[in-house]
N, C-alpha and C. Protein backbone atom coordinates (compact mmCIF):
# COMPACT_ATOMS: atom_id res chain seq x y z
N UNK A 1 3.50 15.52 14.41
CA UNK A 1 2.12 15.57 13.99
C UNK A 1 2.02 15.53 12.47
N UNK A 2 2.83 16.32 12.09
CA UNK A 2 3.00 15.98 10.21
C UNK A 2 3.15 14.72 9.97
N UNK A 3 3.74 14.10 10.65
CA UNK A 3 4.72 12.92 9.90
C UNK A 3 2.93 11.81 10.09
N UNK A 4 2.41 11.75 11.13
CA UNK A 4 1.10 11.38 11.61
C UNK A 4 0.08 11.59 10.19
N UNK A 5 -0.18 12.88 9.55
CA UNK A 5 -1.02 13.42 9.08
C UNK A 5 -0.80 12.44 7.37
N UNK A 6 0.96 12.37 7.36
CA UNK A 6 1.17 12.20 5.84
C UNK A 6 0.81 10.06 6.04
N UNK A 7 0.72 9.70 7.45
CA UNK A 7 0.69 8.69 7.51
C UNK A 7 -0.41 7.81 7.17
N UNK A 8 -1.79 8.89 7.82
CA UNK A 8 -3.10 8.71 7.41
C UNK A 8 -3.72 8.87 6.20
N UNK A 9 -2.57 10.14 5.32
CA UNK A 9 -3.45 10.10 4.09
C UNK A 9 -3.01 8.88 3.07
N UNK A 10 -1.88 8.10 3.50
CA UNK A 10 -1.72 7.26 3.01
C UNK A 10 -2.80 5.90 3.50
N UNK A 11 -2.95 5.74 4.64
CA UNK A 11 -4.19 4.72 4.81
C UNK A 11 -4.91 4.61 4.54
N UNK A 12 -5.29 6.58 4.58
CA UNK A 12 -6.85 6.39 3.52
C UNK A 12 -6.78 5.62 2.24
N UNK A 13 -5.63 6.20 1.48
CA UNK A 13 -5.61 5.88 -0.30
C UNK A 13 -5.63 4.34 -0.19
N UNK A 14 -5.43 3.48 1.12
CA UNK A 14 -5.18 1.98 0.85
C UNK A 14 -6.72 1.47 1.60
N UNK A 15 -7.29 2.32 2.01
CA UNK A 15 -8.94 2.21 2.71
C UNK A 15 -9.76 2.07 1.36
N UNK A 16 -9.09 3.44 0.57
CA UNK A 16 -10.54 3.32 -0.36
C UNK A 16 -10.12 2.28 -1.67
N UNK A 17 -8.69 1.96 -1.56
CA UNK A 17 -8.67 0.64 -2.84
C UNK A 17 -9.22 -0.29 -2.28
N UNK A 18 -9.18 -1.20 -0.89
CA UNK A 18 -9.50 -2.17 -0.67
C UNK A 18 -10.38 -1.96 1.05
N UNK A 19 -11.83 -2.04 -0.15
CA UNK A 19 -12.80 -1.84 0.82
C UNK A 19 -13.41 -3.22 1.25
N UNK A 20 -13.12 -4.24 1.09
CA UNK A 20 -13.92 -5.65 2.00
C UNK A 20 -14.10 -5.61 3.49
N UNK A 21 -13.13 -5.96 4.17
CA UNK A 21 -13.48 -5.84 5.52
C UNK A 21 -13.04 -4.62 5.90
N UNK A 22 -13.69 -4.65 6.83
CA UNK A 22 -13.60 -3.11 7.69
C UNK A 22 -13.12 -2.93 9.06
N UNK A 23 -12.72 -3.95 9.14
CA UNK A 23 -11.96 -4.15 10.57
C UNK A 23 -10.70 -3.74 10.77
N UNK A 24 -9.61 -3.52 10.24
CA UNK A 24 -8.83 -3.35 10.27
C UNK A 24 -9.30 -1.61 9.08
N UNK A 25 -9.00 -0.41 10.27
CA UNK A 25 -10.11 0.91 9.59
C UNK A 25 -8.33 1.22 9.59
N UNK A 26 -8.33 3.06 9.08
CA UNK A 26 -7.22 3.91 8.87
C UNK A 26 -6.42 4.16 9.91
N UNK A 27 -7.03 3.82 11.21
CA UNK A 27 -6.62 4.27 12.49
C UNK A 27 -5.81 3.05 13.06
N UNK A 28 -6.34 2.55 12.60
CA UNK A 28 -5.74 0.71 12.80
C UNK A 28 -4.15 1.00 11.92
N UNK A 29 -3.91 1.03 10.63
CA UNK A 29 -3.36 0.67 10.01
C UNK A 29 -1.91 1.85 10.39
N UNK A 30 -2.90 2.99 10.40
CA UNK A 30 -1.43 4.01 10.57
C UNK A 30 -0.63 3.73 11.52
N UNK A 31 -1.57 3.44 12.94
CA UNK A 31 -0.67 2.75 14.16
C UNK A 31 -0.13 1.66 13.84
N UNK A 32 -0.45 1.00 13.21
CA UNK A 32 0.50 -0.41 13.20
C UNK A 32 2.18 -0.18 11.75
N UNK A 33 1.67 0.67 11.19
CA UNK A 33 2.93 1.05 10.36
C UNK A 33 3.79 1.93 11.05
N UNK A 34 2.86 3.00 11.98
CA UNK A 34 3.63 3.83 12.88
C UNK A 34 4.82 2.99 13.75
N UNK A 35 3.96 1.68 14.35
CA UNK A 35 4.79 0.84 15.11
C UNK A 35 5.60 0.00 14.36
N UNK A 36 5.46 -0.49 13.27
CA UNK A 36 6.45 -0.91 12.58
C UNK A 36 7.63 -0.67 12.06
N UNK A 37 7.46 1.40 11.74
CA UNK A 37 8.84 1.93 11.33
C UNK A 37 9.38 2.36 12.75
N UNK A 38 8.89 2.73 13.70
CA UNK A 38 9.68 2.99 15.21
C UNK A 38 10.59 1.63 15.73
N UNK A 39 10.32 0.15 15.24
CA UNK A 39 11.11 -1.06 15.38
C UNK A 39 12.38 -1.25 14.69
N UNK A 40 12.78 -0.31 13.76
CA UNK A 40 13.42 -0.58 12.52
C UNK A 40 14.56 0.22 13.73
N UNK A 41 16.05 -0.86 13.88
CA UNK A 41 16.81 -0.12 14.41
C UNK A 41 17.67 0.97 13.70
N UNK A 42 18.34 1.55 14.11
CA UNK A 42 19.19 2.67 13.40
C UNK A 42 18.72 3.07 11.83
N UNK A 43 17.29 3.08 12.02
CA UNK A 43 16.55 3.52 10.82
C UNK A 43 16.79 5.19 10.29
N UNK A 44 17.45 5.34 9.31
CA UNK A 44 18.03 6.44 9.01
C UNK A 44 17.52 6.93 7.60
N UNK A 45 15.83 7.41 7.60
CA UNK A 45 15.62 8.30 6.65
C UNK A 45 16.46 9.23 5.64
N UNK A 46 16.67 9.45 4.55
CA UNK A 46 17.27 9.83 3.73
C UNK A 46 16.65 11.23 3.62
N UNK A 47 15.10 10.90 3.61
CA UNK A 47 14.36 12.11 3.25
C UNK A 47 13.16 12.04 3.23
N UNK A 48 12.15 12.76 3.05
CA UNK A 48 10.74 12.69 3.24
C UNK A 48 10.12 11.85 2.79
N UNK A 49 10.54 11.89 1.38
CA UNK A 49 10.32 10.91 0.38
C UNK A 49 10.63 9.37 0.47
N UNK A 50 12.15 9.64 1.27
CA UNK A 50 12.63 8.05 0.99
C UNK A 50 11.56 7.37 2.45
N UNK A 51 11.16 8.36 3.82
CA UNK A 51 10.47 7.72 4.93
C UNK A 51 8.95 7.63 3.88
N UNK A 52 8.61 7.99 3.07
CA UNK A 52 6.88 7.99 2.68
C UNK A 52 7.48 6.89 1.90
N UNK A 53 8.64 6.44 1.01
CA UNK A 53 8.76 5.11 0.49
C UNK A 53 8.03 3.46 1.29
N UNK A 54 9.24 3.47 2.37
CA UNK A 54 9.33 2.55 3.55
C UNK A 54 7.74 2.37 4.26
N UNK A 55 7.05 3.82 4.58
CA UNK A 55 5.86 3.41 5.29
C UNK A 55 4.68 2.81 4.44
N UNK A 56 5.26 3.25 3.14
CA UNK A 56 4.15 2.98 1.82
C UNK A 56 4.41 0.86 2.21
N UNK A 57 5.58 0.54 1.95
CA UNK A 57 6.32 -0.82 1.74
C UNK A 57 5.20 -1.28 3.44
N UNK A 58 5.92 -1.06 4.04
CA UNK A 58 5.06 -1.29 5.24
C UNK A 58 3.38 -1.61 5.85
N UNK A 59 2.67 -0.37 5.00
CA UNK A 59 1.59 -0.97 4.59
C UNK A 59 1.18 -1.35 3.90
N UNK A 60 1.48 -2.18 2.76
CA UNK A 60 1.70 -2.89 1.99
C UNK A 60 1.11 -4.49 2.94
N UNK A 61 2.25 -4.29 3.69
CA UNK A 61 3.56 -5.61 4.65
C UNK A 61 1.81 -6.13 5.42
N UNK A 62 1.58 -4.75 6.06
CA UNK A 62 0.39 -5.36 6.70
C UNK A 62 -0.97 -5.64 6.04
N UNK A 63 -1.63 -4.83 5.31
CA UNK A 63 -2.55 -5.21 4.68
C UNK A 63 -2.77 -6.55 4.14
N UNK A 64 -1.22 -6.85 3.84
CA UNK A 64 -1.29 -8.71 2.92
C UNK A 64 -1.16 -9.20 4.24
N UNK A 65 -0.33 -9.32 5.25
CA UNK A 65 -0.78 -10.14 6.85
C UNK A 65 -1.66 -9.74 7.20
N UNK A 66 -2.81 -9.09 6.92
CA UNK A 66 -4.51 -9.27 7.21
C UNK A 66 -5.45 -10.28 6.20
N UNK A 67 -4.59 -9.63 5.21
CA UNK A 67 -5.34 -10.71 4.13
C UNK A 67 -5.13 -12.02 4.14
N UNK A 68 -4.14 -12.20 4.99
CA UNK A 68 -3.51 -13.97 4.93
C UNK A 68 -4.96 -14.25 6.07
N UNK A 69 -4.69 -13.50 6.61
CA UNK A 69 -5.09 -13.62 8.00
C UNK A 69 -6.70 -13.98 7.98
N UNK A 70 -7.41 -13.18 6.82
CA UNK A 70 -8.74 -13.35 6.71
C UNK A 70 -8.99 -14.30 5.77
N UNK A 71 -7.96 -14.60 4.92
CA UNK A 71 -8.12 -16.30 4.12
C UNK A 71 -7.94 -17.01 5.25
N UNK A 72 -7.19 -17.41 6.29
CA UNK A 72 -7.03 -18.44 7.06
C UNK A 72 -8.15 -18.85 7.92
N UNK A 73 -8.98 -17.47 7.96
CA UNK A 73 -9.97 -17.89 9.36
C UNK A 73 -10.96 -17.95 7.77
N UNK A 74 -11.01 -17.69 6.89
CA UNK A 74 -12.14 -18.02 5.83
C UNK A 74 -12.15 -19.60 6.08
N UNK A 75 -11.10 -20.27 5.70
CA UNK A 75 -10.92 -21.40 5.46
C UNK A 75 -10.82 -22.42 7.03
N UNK A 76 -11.20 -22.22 7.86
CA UNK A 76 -11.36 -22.72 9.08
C UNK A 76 -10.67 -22.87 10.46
N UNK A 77 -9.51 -22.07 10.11
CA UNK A 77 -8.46 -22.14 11.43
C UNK A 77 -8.81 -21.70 12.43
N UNK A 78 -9.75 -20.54 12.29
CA UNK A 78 -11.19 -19.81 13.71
C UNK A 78 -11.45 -20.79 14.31
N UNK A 79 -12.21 -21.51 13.30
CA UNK A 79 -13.83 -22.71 13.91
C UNK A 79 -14.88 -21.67 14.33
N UNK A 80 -14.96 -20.87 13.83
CA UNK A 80 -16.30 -20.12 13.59
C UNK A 80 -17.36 -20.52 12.82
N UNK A 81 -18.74 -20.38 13.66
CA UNK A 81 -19.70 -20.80 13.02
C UNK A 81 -20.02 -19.98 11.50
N UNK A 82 -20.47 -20.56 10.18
CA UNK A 82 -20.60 -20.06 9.04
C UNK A 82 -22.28 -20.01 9.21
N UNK A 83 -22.44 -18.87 8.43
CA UNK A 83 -24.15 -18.49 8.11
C UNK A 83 -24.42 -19.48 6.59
N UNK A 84 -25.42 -19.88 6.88
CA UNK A 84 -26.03 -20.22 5.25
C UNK A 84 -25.82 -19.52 3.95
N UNK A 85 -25.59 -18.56 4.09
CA UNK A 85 -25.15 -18.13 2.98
C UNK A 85 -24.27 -17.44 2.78
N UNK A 86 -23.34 -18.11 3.76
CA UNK A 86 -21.97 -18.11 3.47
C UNK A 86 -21.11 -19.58 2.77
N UNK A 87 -22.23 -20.49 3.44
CA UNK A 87 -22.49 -22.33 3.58
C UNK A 87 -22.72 -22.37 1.79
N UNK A 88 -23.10 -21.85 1.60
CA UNK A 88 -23.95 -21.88 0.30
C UNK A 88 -23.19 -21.49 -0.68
N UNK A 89 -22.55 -19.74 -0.69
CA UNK A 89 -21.77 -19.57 -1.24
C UNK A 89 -20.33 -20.23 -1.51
N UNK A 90 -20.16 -20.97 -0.49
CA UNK A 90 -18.66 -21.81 -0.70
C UNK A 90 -19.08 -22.84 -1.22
N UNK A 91 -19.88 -23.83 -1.16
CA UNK A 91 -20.35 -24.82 -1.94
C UNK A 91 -20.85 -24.59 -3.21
N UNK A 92 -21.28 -23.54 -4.01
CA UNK A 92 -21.55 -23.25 -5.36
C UNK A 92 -20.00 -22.56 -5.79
N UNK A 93 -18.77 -22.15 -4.98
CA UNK A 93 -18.18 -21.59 -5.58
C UNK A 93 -18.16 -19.75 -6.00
N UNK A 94 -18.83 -19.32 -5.12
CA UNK A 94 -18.90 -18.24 -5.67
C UNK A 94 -18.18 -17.20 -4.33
N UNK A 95 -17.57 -16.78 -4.61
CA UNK A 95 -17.02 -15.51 -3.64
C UNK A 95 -17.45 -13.91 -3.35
N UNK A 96 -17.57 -13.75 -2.24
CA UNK A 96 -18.12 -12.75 -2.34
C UNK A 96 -16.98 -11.73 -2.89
N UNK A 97 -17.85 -10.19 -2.87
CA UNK A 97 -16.95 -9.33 -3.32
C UNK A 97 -15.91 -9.19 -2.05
N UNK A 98 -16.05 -9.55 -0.57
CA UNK A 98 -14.62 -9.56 0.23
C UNK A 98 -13.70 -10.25 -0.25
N UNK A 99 -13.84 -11.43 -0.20
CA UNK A 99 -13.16 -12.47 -0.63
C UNK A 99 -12.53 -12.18 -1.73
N UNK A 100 -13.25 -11.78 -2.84
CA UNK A 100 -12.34 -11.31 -3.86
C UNK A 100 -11.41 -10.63 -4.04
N UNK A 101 -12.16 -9.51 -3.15
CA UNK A 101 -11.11 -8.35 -2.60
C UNK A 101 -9.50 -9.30 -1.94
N UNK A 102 -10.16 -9.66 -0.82
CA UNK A 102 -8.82 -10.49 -0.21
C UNK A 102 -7.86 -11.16 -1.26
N UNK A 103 -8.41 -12.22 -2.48
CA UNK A 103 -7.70 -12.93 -2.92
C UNK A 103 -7.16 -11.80 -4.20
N UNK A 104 -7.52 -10.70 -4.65
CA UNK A 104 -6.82 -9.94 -5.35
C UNK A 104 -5.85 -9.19 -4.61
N UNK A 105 -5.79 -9.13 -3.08
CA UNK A 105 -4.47 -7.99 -2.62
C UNK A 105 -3.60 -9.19 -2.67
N UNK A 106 -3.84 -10.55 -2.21
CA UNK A 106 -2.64 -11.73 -2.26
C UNK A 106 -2.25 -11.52 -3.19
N UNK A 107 -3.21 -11.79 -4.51
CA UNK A 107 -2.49 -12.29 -5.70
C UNK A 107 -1.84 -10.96 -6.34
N UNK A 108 -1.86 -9.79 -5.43
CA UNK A 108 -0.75 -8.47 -6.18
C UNK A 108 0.30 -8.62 -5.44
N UNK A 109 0.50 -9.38 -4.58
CA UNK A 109 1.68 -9.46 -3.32
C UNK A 109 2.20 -10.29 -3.73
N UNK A 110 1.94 -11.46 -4.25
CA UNK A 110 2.78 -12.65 -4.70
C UNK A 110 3.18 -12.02 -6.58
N UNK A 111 2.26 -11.33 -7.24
CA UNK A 111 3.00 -10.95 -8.47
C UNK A 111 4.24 -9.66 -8.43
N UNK A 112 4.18 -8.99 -6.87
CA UNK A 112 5.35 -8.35 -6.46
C UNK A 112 5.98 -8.79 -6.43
N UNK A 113 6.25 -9.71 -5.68
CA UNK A 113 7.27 -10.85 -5.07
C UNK A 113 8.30 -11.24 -6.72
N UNK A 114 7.70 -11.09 -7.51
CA UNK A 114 7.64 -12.04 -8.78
C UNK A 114 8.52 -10.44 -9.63
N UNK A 115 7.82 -9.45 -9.62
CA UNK A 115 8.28 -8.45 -10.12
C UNK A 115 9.31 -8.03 -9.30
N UNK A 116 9.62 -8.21 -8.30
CA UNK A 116 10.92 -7.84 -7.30
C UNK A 116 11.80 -8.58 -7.42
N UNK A 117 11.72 -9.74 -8.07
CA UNK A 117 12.68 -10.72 -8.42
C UNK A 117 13.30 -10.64 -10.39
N UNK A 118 11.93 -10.23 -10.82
CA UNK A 118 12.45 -10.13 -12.04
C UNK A 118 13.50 -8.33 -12.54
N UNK A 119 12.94 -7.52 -11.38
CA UNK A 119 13.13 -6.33 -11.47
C UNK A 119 13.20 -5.14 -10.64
N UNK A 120 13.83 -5.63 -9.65
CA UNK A 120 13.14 -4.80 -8.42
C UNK A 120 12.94 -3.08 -8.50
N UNK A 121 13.68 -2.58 -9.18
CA UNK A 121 13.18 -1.11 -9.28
C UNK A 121 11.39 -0.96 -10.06
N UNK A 122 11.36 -1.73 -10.85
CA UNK A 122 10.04 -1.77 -10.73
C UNK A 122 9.01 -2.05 -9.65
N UNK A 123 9.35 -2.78 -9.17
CA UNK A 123 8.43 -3.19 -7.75
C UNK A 123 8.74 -2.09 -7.09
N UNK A 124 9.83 -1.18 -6.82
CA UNK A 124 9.62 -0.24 -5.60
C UNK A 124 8.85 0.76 -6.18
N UNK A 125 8.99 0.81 -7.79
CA UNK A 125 7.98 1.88 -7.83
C UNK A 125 6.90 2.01 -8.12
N UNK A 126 6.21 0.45 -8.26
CA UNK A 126 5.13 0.27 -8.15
C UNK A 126 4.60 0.57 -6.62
N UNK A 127 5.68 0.17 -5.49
CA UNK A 127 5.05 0.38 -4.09
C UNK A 127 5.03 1.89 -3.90
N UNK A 128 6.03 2.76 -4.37
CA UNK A 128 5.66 3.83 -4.10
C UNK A 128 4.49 4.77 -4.78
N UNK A 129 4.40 4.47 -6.19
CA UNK A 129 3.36 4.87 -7.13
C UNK A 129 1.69 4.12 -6.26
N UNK A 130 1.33 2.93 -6.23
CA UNK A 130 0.32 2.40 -6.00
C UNK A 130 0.01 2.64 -4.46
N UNK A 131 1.03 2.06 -3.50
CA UNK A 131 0.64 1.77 -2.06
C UNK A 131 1.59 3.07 -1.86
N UNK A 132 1.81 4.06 -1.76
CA UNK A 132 2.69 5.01 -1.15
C UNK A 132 1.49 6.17 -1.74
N UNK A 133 1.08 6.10 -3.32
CA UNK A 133 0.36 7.75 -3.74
C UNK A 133 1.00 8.30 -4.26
N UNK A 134 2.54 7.78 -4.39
CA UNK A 134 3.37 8.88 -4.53
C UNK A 134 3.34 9.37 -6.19
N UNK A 135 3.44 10.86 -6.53
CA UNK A 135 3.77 11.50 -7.70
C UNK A 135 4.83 10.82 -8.54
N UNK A 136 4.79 10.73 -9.74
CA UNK A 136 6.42 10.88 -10.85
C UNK A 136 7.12 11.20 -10.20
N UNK A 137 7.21 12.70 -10.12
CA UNK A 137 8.68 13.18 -9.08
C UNK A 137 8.76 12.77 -7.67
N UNK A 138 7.90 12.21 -7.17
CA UNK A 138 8.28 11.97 -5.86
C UNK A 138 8.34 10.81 -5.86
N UNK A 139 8.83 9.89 -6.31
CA UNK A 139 8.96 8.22 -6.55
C UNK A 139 10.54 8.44 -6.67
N UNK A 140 11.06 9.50 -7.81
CA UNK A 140 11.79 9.46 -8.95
C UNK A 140 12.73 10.08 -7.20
N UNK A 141 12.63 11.11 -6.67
CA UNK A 141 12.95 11.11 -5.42
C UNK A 141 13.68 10.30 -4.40
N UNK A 142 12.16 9.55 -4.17
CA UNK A 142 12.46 8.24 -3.18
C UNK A 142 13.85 7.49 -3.55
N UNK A 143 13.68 7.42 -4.74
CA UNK A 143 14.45 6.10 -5.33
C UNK A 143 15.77 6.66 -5.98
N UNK A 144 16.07 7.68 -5.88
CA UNK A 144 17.05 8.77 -6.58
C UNK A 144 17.43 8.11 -8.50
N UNK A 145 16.06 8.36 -9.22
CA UNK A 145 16.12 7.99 -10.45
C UNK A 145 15.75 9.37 -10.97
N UNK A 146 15.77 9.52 -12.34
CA UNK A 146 15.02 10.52 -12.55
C UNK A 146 13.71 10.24 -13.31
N UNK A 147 12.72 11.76 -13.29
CA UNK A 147 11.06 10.87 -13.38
C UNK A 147 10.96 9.74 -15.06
N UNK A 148 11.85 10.26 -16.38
CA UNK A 148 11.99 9.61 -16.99
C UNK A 148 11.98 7.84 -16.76
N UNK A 149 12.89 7.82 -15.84
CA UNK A 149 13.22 6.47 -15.30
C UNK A 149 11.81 5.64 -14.89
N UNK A 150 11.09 6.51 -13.68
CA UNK A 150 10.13 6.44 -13.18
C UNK A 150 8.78 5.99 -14.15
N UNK A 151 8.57 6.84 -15.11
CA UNK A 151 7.67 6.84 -16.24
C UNK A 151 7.72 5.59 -16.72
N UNK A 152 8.95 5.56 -17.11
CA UNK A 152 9.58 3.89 -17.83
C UNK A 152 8.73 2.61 -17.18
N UNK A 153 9.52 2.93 -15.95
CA UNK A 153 9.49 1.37 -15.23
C UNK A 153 8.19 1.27 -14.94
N UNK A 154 6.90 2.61 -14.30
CA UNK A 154 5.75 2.56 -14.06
C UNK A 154 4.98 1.84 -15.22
N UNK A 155 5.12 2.50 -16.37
CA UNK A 155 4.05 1.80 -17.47
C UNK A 155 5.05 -0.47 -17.58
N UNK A 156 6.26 -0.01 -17.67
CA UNK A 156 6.43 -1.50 -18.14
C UNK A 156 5.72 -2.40 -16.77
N UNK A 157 6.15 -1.93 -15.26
CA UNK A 157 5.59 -2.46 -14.92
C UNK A 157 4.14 -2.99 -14.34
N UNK A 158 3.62 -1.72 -14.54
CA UNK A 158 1.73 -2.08 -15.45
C UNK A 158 1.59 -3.29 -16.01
N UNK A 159 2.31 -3.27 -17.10
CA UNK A 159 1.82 -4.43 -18.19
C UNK A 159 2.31 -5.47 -17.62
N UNK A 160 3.32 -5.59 -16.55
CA UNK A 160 4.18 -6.90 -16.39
C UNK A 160 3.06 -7.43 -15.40
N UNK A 161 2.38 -6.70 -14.88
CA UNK A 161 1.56 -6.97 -13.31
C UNK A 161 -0.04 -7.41 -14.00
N UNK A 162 -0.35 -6.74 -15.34
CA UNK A 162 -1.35 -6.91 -15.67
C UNK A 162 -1.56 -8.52 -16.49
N UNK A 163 -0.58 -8.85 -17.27
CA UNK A 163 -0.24 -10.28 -17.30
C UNK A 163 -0.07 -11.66 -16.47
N UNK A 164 0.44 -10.86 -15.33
CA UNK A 164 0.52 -11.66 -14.19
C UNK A 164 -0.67 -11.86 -13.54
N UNK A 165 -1.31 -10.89 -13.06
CA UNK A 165 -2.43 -10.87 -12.29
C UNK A 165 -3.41 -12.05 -13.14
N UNK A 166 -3.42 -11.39 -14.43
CA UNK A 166 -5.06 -12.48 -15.05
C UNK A 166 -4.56 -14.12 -14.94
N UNK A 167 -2.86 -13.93 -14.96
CA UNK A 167 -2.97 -16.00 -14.63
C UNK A 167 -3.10 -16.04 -13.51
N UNK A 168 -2.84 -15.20 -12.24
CA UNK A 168 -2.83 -16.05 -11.09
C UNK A 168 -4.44 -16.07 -10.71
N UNK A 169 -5.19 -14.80 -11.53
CA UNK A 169 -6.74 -15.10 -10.96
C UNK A 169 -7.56 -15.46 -12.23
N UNK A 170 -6.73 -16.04 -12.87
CA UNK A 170 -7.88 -17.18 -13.71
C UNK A 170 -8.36 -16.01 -14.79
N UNK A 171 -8.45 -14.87 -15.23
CA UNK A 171 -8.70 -14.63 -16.17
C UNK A 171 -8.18 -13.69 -17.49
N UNK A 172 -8.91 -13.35 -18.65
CA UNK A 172 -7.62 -13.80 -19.72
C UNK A 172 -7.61 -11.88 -19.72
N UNK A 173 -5.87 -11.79 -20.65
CA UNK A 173 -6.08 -10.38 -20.46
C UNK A 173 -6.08 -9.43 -21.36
């Protein structure tokens, strides 16, 4: 039931960053990370910290396969009928605030991708700091660094993500 409780307060913290659609709610998400780390064979927790790492990474994993998921049926793979002013809004170019929402969790998933390649201890502790909640010391934990370390890599990789982000969404930073 703990392990449940620490699962949800993490959904919440990823509910209230990315509020566009609402379909996929906290109850949704914990079960599907719940079911995602129960798949992981001979999955062997280290520690509290290192399992709140992994489920953090995890919902992460799903939130961006929703978001693919709601660009794809944006863009017509449904064949759902569009409202006028939805008709409207795609023909002037303008996105709503979902959409935005959507195309800003991509474009932090693909500048991960990018920071996990240039650095990966940064990226995990961006996943554990951002999508996990987790504290200084409890990152510094997860990742068996100490919080110094943590501090470090958190602010550099701020700035590395904040550079990144304004090219992939067009604006300056």
């Amino acid at each position: 039931m703990l392990v449940y409780h620490e699962l949800r307060r993490l959904a919440e913290q990823q509910r209230r960053r990315w509020e566009g659609e609402h379909s996929l709610n906290t109850t949704a998400l914990v079960h599907e990370a719940y079911l995602r780390l129960g798949r992981q064979p001979g999955a062997a927790w280290q520690s509290r910290a290192h399992f709140m790492a992994v489920a953090a990474r995890a919902m992460r994993q799903i939130l961006i396969d929703y978001a693919r998921y709601q660009r794809a049926e944006k863009r017509g793979s449904g064949q759902r009928p569009i409202s006028l002013d939805e008709l409207e809004s795609a023909l002037t170019g303008v996105n709503t605030a979902a959409e935005a929402e959507v195309d800003a969790l991509i474009a932090l998933d693909e500048a991960l991708h990018r920071l996990e390649e240039h650095d990966p201890r940064q990226a995990q502790i961006v996943e554990c700091r951002f999508y996990g909640g987790m504290a200084i010391h409890e990152t510094a934990t997860a990742l068996g660094v100490s919080p110094a370390t943590v501090k470090r890599g958190w602010s550099m990789a701020q700035a590395w993500l904040h550079r990144e982000l304004s090219r992939l969404l067009g604006s300056s930073p």
